[in-house]
Each structure stands twice: as C-alpha cells, then as structure tokens.
N, C-alpha and C. Protein backbone atom coordinates (compact mmCIF):
# COMPACT_ATOMS: atom_id res chain seq x y z
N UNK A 1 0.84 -1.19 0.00
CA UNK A 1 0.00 0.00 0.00
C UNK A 1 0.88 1.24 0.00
N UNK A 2 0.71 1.98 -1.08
CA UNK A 2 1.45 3.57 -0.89
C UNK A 2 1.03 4.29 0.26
N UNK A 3 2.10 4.98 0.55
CA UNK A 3 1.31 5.90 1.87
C UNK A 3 0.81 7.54 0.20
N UNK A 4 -0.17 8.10 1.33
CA UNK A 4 -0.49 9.84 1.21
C UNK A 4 0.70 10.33 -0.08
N UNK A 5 0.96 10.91 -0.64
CA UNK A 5 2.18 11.70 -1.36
C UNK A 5 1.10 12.99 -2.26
N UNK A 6 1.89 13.96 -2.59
CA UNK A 6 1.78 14.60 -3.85
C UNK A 6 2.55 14.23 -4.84
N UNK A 7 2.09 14.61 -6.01
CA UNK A 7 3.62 14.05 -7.11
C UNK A 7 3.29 15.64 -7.45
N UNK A 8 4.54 15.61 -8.25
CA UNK A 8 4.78 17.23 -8.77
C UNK A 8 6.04 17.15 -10.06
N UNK A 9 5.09 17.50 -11.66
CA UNK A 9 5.62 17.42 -12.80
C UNK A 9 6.84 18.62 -12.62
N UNK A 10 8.21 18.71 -12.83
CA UNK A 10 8.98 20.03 -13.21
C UNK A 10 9.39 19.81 -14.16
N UNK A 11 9.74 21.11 -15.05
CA UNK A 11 10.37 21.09 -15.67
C UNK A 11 11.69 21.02 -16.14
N UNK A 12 12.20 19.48 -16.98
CA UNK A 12 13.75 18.91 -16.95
C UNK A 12 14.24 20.25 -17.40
N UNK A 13 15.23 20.08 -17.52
CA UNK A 13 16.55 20.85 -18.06
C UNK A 13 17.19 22.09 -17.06
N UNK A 14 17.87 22.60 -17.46
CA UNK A 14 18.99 23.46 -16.71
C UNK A 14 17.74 24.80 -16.10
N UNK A 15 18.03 25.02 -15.02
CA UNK A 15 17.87 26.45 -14.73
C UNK A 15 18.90 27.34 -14.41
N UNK A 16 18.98 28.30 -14.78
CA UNK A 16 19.88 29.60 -14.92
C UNK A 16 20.06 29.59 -13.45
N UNK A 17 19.47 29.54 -12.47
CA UNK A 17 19.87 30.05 -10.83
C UNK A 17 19.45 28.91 -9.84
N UNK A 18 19.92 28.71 -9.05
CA UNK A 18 19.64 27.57 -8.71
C UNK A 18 19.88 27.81 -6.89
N UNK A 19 19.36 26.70 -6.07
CA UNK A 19 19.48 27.09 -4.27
C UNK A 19 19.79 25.64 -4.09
N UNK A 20 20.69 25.72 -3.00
CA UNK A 20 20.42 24.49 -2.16
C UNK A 20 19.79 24.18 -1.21
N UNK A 21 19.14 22.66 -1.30
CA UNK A 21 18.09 22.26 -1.14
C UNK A 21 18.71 20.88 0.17
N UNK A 22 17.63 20.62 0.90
CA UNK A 22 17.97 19.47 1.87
C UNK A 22 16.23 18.12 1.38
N UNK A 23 16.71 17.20 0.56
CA UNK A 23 15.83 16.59 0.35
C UNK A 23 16.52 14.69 0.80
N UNK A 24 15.93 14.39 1.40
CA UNK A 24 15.53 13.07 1.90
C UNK A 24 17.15 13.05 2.70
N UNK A 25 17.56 13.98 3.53
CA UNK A 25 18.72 13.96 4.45
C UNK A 25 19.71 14.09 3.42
N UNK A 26 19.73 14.53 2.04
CA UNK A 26 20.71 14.77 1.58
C UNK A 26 20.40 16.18 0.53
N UNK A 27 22.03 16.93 1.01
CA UNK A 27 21.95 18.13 0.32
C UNK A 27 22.13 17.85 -1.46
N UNK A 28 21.13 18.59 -1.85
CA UNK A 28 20.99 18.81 -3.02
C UNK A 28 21.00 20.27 -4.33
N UNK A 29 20.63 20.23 -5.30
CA UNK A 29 20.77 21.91 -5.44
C UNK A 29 18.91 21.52 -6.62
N UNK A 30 18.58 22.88 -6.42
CA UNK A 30 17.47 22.81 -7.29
C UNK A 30 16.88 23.69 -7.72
N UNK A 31 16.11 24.09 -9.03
CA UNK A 31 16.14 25.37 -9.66
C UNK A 31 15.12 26.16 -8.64
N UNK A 32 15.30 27.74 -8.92
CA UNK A 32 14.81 28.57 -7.94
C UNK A 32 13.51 28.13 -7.97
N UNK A 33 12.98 28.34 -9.46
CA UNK A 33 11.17 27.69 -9.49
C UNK A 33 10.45 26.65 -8.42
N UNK A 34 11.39 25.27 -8.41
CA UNK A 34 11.03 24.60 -7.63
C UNK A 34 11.22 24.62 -6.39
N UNK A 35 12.25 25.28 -5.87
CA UNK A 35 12.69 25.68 -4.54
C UNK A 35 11.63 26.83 -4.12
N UNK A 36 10.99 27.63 -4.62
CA UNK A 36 9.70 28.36 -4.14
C UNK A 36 8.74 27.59 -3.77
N UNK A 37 8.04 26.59 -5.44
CA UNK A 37 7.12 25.88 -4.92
C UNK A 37 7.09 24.74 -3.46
N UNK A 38 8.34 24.18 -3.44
CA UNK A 38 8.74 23.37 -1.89
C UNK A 38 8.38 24.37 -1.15
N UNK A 39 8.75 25.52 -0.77
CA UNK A 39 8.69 26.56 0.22
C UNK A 39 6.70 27.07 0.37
N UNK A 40 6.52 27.31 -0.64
CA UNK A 40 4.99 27.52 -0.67
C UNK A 40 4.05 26.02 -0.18
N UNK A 41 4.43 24.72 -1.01
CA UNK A 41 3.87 23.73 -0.18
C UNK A 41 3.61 22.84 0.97
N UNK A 42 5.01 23.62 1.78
CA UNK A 42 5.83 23.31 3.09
C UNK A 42 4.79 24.36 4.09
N UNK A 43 4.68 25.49 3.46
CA UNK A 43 3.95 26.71 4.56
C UNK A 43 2.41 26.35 4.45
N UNK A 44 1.77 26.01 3.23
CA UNK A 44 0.42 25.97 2.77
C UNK A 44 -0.18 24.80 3.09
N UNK A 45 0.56 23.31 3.87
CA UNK A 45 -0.15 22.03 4.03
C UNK A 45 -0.30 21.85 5.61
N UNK A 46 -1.09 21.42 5.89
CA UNK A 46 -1.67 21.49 7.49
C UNK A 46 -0.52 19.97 7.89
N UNK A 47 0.03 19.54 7.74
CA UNK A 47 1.30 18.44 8.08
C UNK A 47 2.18 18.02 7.22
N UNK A 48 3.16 17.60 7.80
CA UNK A 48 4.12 17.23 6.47
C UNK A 48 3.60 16.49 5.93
N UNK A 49 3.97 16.09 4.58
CA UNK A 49 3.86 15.75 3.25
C UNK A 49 4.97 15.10 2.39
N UNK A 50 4.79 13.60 2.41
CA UNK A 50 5.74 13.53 0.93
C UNK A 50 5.29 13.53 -0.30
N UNK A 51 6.47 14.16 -0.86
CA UNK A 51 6.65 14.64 -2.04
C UNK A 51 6.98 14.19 -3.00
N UNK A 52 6.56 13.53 -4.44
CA UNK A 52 7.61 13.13 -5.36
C UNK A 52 7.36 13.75 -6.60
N UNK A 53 8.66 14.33 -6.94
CA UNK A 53 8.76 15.73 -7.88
C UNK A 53 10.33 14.69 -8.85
N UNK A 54 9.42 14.68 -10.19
CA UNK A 54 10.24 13.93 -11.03
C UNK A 54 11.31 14.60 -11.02
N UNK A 55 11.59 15.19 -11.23
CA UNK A 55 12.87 15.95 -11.24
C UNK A 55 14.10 16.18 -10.55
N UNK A 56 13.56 15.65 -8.93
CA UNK A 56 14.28 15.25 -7.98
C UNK A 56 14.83 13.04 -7.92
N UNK A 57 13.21 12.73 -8.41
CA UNK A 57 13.48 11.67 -8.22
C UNK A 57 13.90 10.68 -9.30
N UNK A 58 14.07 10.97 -10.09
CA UNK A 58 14.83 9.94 -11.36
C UNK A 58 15.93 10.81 -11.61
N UNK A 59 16.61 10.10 -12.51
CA UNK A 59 18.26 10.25 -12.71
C UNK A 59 17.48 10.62 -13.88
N UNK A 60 18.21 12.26 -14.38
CA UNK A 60 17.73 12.53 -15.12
C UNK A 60 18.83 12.62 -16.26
N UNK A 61 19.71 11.79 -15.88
CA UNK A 61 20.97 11.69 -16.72
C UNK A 61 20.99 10.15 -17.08
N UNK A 62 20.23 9.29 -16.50
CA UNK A 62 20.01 7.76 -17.42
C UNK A 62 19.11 7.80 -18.21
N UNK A 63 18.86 7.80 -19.51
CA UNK A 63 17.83 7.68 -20.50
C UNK A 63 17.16 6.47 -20.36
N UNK A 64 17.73 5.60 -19.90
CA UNK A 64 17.04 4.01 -19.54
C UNK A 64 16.08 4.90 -18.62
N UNK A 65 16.47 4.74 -17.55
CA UNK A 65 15.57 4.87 -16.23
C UNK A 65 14.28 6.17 -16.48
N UNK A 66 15.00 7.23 -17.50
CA UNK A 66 13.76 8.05 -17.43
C UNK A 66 12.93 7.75 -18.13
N UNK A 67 13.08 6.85 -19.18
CA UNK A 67 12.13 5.95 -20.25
C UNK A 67 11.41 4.82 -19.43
N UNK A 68 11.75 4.16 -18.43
CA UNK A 68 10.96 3.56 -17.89
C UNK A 68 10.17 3.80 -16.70
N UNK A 69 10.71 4.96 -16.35
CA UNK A 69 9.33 5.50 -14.83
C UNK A 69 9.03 6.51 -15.98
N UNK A 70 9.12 6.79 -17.33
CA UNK A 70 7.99 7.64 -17.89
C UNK A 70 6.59 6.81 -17.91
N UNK A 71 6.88 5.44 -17.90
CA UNK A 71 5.71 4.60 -18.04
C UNK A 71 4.86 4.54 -17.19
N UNK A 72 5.90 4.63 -15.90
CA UNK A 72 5.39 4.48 -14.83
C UNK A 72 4.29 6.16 -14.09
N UNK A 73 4.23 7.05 -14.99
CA UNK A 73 4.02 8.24 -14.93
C UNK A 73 2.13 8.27 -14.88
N UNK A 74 1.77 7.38 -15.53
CA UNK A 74 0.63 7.09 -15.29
C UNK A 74 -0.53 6.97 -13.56
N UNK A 75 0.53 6.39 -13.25
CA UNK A 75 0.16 5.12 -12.13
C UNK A 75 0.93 6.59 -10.44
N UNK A 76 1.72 6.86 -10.66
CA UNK A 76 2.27 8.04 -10.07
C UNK A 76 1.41 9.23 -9.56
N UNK A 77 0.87 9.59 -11.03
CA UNK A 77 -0.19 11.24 -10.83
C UNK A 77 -1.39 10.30 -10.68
C-alpha cells in the first residue's frame, strides 16, 4: 500500500539560478522555481507531506531509467 504523497511534474533541463536544497537527508541543489514551490507547499499544508517531484526523483541523466518511470508516470499522478 502507498502511503499519502503529492507528485509534482517540473520542468527537466537546466535552470539559470539555482538554491540548495535538503531533500531526503541529503543536500541537493534545485532550480529557484522549484525551490519556491517546496517553500509555498511546506507553509500551505496542514502536516508534512511527501513529495515526489520527477525531477528530484529519477536520474535525469540515465535515459534508460527516465524511459521507464515515464511509463510508470501514469500510475504516479
């Protein structure tokens, strides 16, 4: 059984400015866009919340792997 989550589509590729980020006990960096929306969905939800934001969570540098949780993209949202 899955627990509760949001999923959250971003958009791949480079952003021009970027923050660091603390996601699943490890520091990370992530474009400003999404580093607002974390910040807005962190203040705006009555308890924590996990999160899975493609962009964080697939290797977006294996073409295998992003071709096969694209499938899985269905079943996700």
């Amino acid at each position: 059984e899955l627990s509760e989550y949001h999923a959250l589509s971003y958009a791949w590729g480079q952003d021009l400015s970027s923050r660091k980020a603390l996601v699943d006990g490890r520091n990370t960096t992530v474009g400003i866009n999404l580093d607002c929306t974390l910040h807005h969905v962190r203040r705006n939800l009555a308890k924590p919340t996990l999160m899975w934001v493609d962009t964080l969570c697939l290797n977006q540098h294996d073409l295998e792997e992003r071709n096969s949780q694209f499938l899985l993209m269905k079943d996700i949202y």
